[in-house]
C-alpha atoms as a PDB file:
ATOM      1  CA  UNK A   1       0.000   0.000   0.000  1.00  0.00           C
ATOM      2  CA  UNK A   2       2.810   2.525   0.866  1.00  0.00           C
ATOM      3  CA  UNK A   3       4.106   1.504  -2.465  1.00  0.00           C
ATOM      4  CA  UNK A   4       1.451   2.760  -4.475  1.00  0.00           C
ATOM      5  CA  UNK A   5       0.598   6.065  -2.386  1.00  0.00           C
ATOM      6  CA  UNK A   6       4.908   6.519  -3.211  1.00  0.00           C
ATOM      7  CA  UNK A   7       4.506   5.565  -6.675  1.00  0.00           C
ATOM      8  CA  UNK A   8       3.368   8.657  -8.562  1.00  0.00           C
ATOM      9  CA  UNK A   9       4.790  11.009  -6.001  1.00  0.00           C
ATOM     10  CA  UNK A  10       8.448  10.200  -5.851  1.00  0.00           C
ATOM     11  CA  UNK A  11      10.420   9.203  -9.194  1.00  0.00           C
ATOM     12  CA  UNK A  12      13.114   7.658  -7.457  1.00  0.00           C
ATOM     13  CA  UNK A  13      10.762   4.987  -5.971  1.00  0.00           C
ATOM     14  CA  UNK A  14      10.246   3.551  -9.378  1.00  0.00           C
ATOM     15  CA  UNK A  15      14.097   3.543 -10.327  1.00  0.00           C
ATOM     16  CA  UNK A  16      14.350   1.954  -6.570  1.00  0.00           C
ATOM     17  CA  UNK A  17      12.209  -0.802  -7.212  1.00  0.00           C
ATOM     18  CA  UNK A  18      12.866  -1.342 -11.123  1.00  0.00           C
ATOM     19  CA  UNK A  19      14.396  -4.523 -12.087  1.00  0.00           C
ATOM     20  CA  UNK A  20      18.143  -4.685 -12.367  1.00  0.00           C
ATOM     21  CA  UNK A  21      19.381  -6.749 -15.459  1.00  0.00           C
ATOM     22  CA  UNK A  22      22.581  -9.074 -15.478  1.00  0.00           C
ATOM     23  CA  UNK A  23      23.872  -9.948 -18.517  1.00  0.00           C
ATOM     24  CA  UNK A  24      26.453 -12.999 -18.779  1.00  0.00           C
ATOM     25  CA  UNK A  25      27.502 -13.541 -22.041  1.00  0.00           C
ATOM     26  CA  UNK A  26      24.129 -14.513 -23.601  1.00  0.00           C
ATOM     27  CA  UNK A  27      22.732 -15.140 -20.582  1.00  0.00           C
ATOM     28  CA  UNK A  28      20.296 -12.650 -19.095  1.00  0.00           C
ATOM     29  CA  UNK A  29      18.322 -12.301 -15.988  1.00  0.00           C
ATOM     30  CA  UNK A  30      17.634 -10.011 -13.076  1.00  0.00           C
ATOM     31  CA  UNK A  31      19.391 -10.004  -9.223  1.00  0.00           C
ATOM     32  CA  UNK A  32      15.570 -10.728  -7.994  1.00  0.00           C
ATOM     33  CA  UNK A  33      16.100 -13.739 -10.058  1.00  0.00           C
ATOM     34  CA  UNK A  34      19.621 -14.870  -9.237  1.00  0.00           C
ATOM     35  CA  UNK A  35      19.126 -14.437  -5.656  1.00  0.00           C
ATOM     36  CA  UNK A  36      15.627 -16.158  -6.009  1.00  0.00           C
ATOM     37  CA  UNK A  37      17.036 -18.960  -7.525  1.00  0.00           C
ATOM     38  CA  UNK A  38      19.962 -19.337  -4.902  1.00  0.00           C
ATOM     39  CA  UNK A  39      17.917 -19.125  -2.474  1.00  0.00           C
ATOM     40  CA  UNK A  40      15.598 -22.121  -3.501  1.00  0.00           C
ATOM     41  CA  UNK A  41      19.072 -24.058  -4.251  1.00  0.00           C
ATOM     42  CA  UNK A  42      20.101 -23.578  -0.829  1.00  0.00           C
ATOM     43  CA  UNK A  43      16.742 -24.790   0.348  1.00  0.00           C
ATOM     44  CA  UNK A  44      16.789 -27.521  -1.798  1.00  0.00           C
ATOM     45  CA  UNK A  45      20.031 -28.766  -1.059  1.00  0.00           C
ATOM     46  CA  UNK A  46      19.191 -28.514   3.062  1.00  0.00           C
ATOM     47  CA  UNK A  47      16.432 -30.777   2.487  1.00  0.00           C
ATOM     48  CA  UNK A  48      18.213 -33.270   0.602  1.00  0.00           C
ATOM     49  CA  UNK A  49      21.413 -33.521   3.301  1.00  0.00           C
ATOM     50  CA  UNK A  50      18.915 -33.528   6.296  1.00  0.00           C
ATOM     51  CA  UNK A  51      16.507 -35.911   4.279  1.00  0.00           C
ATOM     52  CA  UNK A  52      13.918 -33.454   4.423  1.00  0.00           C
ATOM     53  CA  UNK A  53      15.388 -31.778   8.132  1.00  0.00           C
ATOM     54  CA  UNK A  54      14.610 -34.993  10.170  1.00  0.00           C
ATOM     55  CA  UNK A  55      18.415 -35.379  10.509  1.00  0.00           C
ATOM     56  CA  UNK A  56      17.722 -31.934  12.247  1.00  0.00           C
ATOM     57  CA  UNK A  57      17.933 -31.917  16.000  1.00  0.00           C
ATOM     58  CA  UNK A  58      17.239 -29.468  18.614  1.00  0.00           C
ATOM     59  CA  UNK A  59      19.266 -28.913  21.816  1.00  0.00           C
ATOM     60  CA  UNK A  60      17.264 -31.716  23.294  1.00  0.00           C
ATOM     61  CA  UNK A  61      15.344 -34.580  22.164  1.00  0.00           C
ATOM     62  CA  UNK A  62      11.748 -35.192  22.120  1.00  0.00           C
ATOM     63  CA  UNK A  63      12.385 -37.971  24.777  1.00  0.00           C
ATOM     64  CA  UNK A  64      14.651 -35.832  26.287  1.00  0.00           C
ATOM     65  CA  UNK A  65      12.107 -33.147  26.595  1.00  0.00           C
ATOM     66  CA  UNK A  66       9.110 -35.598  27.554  1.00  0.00           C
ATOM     67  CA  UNK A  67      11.683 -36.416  30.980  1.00  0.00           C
ATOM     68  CA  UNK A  68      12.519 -32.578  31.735  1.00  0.00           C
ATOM     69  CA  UNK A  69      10.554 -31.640  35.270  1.00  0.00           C
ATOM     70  CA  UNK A  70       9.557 -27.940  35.530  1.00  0.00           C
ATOM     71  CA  UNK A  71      12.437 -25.656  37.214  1.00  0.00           C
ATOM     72  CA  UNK A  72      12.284 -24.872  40.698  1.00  0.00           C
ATOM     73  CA  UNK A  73       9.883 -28.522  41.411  1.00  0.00           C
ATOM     74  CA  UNK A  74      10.997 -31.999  42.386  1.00  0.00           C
ATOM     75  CA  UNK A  75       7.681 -33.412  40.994  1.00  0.00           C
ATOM     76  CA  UNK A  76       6.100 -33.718  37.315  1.00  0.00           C
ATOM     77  CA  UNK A  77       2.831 -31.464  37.231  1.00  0.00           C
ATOM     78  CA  UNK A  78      -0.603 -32.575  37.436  1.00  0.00           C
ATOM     79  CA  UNK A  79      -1.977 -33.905  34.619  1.00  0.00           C
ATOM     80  CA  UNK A  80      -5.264 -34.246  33.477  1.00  0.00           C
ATOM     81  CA  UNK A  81      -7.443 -36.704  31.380  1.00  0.00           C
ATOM     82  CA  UNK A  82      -9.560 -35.476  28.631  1.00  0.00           C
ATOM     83  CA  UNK A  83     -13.027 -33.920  30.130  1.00  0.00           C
ATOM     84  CA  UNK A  84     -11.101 -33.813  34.100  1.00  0.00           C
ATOM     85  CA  UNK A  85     -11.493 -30.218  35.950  1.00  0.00           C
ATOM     86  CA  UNK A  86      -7.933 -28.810  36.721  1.00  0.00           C
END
């Protein structure tokens, strides 16, 4: 929106936001589009050496984290079945 309302006001927000062309040889394209595409690459190639980020841990398990007791308490907390009253 504060695009638009800049638009027809300020010339320099058009040369700001105009596509900037690389040319290579024959190769053309824009640095949205290079940096676009790198971008996806280095997605891509995450997901392929994580296989799909479940190689990807945290600082602590999910059994680890099912063990941890609340700071500050030497018991678990209460819990509650489905439908109980806390």
């Amino acid at each position: 929106m504060v695009l638009v309302l800049l638009w027809g006001r300020f010339p320099f927000v058009k040369r700001l936001v105009r596509p900037r062309e690389v040319t290579i040889g024959p190769w053309r394209n824009t640095w949205t589009g290079i940096i676009g595409g790198a971008l996806t690459i280095a997605v891509g190639a995450l997901l392929l050496v994580t296989a799909g980020t479940t190689e990807v841990s945290g600082i602590l398990g999910a059994s680890n984290q099912a063990d941890e007791r609340p700071e500050g308490s030497g018991e678990y907390p209460e819990r509650y079945e489905a439908g109980d009253e806390p």
